[in-house]
C-alpha atoms as a PDB file:
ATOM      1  CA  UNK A   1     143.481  82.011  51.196  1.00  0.00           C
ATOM      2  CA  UNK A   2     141.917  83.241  54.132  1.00  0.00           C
ATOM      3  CA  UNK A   3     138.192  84.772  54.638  1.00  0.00           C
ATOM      4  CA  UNK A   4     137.644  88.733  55.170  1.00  0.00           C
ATOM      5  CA  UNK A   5     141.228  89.479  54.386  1.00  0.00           C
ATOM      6  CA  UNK A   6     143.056  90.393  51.605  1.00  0.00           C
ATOM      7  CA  UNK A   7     144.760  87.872  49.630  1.00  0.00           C
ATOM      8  CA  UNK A   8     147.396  87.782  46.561  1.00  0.00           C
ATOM      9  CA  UNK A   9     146.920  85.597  43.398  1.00  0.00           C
ATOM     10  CA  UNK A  10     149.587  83.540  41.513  1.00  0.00           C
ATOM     11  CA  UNK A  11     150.344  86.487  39.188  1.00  0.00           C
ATOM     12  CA  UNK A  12     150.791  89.104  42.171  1.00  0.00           C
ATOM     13  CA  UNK A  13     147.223  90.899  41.751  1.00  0.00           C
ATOM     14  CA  UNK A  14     145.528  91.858  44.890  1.00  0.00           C
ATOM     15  CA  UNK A  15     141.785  91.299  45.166  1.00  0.00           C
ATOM     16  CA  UNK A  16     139.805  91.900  48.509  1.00  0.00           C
ATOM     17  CA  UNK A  17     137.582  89.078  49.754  1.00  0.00           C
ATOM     18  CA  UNK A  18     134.931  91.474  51.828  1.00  0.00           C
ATOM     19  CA  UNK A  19     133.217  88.335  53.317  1.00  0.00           C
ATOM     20  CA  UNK A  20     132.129  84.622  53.012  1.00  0.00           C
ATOM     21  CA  UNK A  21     129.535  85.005  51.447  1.00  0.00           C
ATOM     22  CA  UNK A  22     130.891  86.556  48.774  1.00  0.00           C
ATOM     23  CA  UNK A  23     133.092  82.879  48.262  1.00  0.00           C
ATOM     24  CA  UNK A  24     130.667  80.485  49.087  1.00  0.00           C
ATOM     25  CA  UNK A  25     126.983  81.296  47.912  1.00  0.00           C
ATOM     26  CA  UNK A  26     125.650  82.889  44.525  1.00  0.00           C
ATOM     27  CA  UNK A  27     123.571  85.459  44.316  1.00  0.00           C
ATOM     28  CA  UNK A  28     120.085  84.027  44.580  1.00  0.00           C
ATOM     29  CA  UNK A  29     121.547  81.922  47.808  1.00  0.00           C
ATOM     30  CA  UNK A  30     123.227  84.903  49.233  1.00  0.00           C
ATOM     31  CA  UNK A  31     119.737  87.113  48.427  1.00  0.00           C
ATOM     32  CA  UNK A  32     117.962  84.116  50.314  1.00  0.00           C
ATOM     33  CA  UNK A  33     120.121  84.266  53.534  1.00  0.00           C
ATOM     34  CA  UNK A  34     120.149  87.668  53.911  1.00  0.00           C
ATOM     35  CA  UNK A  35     116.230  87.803  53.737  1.00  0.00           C
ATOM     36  CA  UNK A  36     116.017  85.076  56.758  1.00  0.00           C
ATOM     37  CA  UNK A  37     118.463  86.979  58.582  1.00  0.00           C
ATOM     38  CA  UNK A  38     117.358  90.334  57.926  1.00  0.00           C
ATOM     39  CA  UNK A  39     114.038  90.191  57.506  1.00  0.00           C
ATOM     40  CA  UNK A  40     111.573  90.750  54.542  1.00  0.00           C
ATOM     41  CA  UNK A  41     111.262  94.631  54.405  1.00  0.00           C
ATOM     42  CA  UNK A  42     112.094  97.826  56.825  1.00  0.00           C
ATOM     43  CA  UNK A  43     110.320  96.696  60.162  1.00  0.00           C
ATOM     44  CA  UNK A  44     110.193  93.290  60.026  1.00  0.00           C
ATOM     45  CA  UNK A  45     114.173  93.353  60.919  1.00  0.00           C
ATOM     46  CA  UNK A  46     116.123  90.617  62.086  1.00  0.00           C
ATOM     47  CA  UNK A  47     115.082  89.461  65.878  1.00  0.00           C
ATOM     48  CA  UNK A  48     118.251  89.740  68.201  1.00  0.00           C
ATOM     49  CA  UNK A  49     118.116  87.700  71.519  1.00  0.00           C
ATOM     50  CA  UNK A  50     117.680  89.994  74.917  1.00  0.00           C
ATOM     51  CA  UNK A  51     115.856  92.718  72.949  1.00  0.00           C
ATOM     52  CA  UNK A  52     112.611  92.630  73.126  1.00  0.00           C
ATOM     53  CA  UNK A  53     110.216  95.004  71.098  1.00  0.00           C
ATOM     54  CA  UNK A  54     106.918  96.310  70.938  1.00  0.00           C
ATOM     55  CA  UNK A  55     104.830  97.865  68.363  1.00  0.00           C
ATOM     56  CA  UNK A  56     100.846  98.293  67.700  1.00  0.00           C
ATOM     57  CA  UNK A  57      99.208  97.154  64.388  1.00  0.00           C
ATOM     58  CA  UNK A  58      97.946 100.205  62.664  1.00  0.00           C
ATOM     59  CA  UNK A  59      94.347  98.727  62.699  1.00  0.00           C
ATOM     60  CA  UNK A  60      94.575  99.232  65.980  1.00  0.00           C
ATOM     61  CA  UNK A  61      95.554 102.929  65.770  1.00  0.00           C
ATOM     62  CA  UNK A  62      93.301 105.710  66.350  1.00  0.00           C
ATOM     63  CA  UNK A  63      95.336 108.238  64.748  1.00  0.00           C
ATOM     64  CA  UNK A  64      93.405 111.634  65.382  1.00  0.00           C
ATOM     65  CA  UNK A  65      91.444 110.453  68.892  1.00  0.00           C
ATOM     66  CA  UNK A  66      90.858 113.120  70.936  1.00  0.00           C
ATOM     67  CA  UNK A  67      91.808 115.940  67.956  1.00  0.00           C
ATOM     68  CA  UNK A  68      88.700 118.111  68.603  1.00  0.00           C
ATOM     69  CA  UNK A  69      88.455 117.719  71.943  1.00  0.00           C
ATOM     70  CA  UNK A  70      92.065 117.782  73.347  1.00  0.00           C
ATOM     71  CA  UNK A  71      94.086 118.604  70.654  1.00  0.00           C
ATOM     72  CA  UNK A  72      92.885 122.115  70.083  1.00  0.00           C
ATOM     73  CA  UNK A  73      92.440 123.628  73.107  1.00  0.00           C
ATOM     74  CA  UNK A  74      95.976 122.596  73.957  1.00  0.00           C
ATOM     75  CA  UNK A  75      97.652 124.109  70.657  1.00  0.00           C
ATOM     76  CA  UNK A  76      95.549 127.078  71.988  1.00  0.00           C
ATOM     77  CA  UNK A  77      96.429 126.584  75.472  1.00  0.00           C
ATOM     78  CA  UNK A  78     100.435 126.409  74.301  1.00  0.00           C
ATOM     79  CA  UNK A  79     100.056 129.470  72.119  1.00  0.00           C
ATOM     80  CA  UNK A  80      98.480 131.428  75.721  1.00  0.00           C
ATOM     81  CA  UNK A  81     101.564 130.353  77.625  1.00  0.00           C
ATOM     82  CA  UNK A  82     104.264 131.332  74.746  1.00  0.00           C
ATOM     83  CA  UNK A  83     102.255 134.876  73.971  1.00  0.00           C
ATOM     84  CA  UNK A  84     104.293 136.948  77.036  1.00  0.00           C
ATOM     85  CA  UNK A  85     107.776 135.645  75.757  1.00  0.00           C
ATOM     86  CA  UNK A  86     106.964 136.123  72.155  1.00  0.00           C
ATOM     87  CA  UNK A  87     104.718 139.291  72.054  1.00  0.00           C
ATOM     88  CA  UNK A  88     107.380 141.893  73.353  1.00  0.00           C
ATOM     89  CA  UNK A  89     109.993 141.355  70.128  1.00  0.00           C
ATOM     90  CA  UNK A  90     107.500 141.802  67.786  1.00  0.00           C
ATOM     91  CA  UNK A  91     105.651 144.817  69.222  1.00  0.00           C
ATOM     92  CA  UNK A  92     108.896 146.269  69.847  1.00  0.00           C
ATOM     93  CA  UNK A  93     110.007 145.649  65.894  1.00  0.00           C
ATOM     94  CA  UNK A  94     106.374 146.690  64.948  1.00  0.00           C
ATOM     95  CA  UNK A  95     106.993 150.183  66.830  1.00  0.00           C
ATOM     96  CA  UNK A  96     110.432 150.478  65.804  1.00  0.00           C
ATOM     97  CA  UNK A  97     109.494 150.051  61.840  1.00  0.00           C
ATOM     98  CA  UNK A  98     106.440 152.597  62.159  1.00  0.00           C
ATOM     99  CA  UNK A  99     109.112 154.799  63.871  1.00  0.00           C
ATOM    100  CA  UNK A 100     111.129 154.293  61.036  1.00  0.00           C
ATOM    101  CA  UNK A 101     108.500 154.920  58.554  1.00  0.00           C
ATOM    102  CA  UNK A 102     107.289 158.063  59.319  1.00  0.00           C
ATOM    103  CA  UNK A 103     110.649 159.272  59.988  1.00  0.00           C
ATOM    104  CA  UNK A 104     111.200 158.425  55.841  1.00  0.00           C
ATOM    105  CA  UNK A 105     108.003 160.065  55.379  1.00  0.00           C
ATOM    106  CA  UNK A 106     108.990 163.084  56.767  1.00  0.00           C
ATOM    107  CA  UNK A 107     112.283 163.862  55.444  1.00  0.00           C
ATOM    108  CA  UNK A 108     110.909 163.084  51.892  1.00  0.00           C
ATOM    109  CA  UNK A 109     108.712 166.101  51.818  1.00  0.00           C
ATOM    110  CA  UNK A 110     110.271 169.760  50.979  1.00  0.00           C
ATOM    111  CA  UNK A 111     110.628 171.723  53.711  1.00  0.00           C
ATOM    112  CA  UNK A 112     108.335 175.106  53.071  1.00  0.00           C
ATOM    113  CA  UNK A 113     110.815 177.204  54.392  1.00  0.00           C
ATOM    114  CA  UNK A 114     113.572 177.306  52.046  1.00  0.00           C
ATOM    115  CA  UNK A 115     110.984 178.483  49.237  1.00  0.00           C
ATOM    116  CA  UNK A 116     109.287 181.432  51.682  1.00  0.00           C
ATOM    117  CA  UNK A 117     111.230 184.098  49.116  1.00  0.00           C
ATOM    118  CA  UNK A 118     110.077 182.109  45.663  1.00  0.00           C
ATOM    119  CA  UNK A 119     108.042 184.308  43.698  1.00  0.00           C
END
């Protein structure tokens, strides 16, 4: 029988073998190698040679510096330079639905001069 591939049994069955450590290590051992290989939870990963990584501890983290003083004048600054290429569509589809408003208005009223001969 050989590892990863599939393989037949005396009586004909055909069962996969998906990998060796499937064969060769029970569960806690298996549980216990993939830990040291993969780490202990999601960023602690395994550590593959010629990659190097960096990350700050979040005690270290200031995670709203400069908020007040840069952070709002430069969603307001943003918001100045986006006005000219968002303003025209909606004053255009402001003016277009008071348009069409008062056009409704208008032809919802009776027109006085088909009842100038009603008694």
């Amino acid at each position: 029988m050989s590892i990863g591939r599939a393989a037949v049994g005396k009586t004909g069955e055909r069962r996969a073998v998906n990998c060796a450590l499937d064969l060769q290590f029970s569960s806690k051992a298996r549980a216990d190698f993939l830990k040291k290989k993969m780490g202990l939870h999601f960023g602690n990963l395994y550590k593959l040679r010629g990659i190097v990584t960096y990350r700050l501890s979040p005690y270290e983290q200031r995670a709203f510096a400069g908020l007040l003083k840069n952070g709002i004048p430069n969603v307001f600054r943003r918001t100045m330079d986006q006005l000219p290429y968002v303003a025209p569509p909606f004053v255009l589809a402001y003016l277009i639905y008071d348009w069409a408003e008062r056009v409704h208005e208008k032809s919802m009223r009776k027109n006085p001069a088909d009842f100038a001969n009603d008694k």
